[in-house]
Protein backbone atom coordinates (compact mmCIF):
# COMPACT_ATOMS: atom_id res chain seq x y z
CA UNK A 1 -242.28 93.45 21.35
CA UNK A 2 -240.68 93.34 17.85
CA UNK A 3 -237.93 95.17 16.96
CA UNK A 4 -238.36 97.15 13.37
CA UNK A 5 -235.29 95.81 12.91
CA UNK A 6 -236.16 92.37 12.28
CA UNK A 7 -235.82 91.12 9.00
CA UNK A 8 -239.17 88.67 8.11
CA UNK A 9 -239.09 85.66 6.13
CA UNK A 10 -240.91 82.34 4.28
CA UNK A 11 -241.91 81.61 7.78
CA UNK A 12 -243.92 84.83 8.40
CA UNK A 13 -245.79 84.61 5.20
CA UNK A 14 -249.49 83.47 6.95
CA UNK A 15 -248.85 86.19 9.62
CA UNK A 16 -248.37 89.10 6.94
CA UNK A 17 -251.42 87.72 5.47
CA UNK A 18 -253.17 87.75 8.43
CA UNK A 19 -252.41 91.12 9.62
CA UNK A 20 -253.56 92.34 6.03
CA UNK A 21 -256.84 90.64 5.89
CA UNK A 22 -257.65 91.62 9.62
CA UNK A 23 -257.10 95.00 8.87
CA UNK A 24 -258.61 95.40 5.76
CA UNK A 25 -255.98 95.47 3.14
CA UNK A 26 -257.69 96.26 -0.36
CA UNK A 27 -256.48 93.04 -2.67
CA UNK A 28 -257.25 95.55 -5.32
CA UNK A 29 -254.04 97.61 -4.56
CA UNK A 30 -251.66 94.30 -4.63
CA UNK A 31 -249.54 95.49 -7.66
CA UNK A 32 -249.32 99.11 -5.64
CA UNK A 33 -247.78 97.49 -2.74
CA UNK A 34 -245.30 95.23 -4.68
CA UNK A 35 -244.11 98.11 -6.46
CA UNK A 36 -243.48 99.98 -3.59
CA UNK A 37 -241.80 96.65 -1.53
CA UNK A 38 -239.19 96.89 -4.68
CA UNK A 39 -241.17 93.84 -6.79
CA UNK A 40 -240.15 93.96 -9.74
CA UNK A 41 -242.92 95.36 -12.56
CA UNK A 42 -242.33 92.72 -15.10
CA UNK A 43 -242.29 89.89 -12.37
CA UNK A 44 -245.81 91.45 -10.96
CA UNK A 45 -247.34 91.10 -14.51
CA UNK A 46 -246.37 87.51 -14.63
CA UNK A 47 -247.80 86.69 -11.70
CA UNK A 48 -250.88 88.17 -12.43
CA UNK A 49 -250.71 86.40 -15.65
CA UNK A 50 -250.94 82.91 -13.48
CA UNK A 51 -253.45 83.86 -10.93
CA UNK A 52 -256.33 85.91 -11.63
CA UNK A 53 -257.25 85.78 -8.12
CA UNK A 54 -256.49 89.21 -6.00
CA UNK A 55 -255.37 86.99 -3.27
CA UNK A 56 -253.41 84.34 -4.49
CA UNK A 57 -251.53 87.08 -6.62
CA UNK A 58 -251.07 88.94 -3.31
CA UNK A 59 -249.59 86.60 -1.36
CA UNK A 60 -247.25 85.25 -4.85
CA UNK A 61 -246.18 89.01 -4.33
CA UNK A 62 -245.31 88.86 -0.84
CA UNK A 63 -243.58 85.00 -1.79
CA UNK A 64 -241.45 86.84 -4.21
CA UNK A 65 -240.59 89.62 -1.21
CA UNK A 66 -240.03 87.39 1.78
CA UNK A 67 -237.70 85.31 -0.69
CA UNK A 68 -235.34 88.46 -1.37
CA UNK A 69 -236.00 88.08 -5.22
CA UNK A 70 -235.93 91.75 -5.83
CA UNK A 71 -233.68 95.05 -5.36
CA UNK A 72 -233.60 94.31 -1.55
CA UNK A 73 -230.24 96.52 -1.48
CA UNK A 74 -232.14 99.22 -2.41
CA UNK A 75 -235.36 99.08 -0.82
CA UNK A 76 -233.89 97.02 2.17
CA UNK A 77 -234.97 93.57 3.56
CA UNK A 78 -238.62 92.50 4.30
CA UNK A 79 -239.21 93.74 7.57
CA UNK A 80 -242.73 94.83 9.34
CA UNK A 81 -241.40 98.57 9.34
CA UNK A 82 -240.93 98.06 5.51
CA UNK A 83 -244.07 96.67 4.94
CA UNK A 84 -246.12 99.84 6.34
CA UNK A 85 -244.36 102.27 5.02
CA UNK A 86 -245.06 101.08 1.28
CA UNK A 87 -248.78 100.71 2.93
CA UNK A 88 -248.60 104.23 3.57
CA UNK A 89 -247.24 105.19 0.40
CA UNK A 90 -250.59 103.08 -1.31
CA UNK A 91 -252.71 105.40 0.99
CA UNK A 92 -253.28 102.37 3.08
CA UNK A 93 -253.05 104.38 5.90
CA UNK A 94 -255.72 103.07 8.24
CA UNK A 95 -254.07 99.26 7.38
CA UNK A 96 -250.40 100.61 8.27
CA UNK A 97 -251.44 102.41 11.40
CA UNK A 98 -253.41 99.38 12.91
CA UNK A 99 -250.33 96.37 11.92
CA UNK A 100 -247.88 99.63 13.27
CA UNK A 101 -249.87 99.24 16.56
CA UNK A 102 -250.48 95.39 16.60
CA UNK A 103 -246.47 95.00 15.90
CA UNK A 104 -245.65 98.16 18.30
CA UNK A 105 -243.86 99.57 15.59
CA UNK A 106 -243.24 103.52 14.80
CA UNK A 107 -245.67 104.89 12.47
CA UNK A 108 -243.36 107.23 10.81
């Protein structure tokens, strides 16, 4: 079991993905979700300046995340807890509550 606790990095990157695919993130909301992991707004627009792709911005978002390169004092270190709380606050509830379950995480 993971703890909530555990802070993710570079190295979890294709399992984030993963768990967002298989559960049936919406690529649409990418810019939502970096907002609410503490991305910067100006660093969102520039990466959706390089890559018009949904995907390939998403997972430039969740680079920039995992990496710490953003207010991580504030809105704490990437963790899998983190992670479905700013899917909740999307409304990607049915995404947080299945990676809550898969990680055996609270859904708070």
């Amino acid at each position: 079991m993971e703890s909530k606790e555990l802070t993710l990095g570079m190295s979890d990157l294709a399992d984030i993905l993963e768990a967002l695919r298989e559960h049936e993130f919406l690529l649409t909301k990418w810019e939502l979700l970096g907002i609410q992991l503490g991305v910067h707004f100006n660093k969102l627009k520039v990466i959706e300046a390089e890559h018009r792709d949904m995907e390939q911005c998403l997972c430039e978002m969740l680079t920039v995340w995992l990496r710490l390169d953003y207010d991580y004092k504030d809105k704490g270190r990437p963790s899998w807890q983190g992670l479905i709380n700013a899917l909740r606050c999307i409304k990607q509830i049915n995404t947080a509550e299945k990676i809550a379950k898969e990680k055996c995480l609270n859904y708070e």
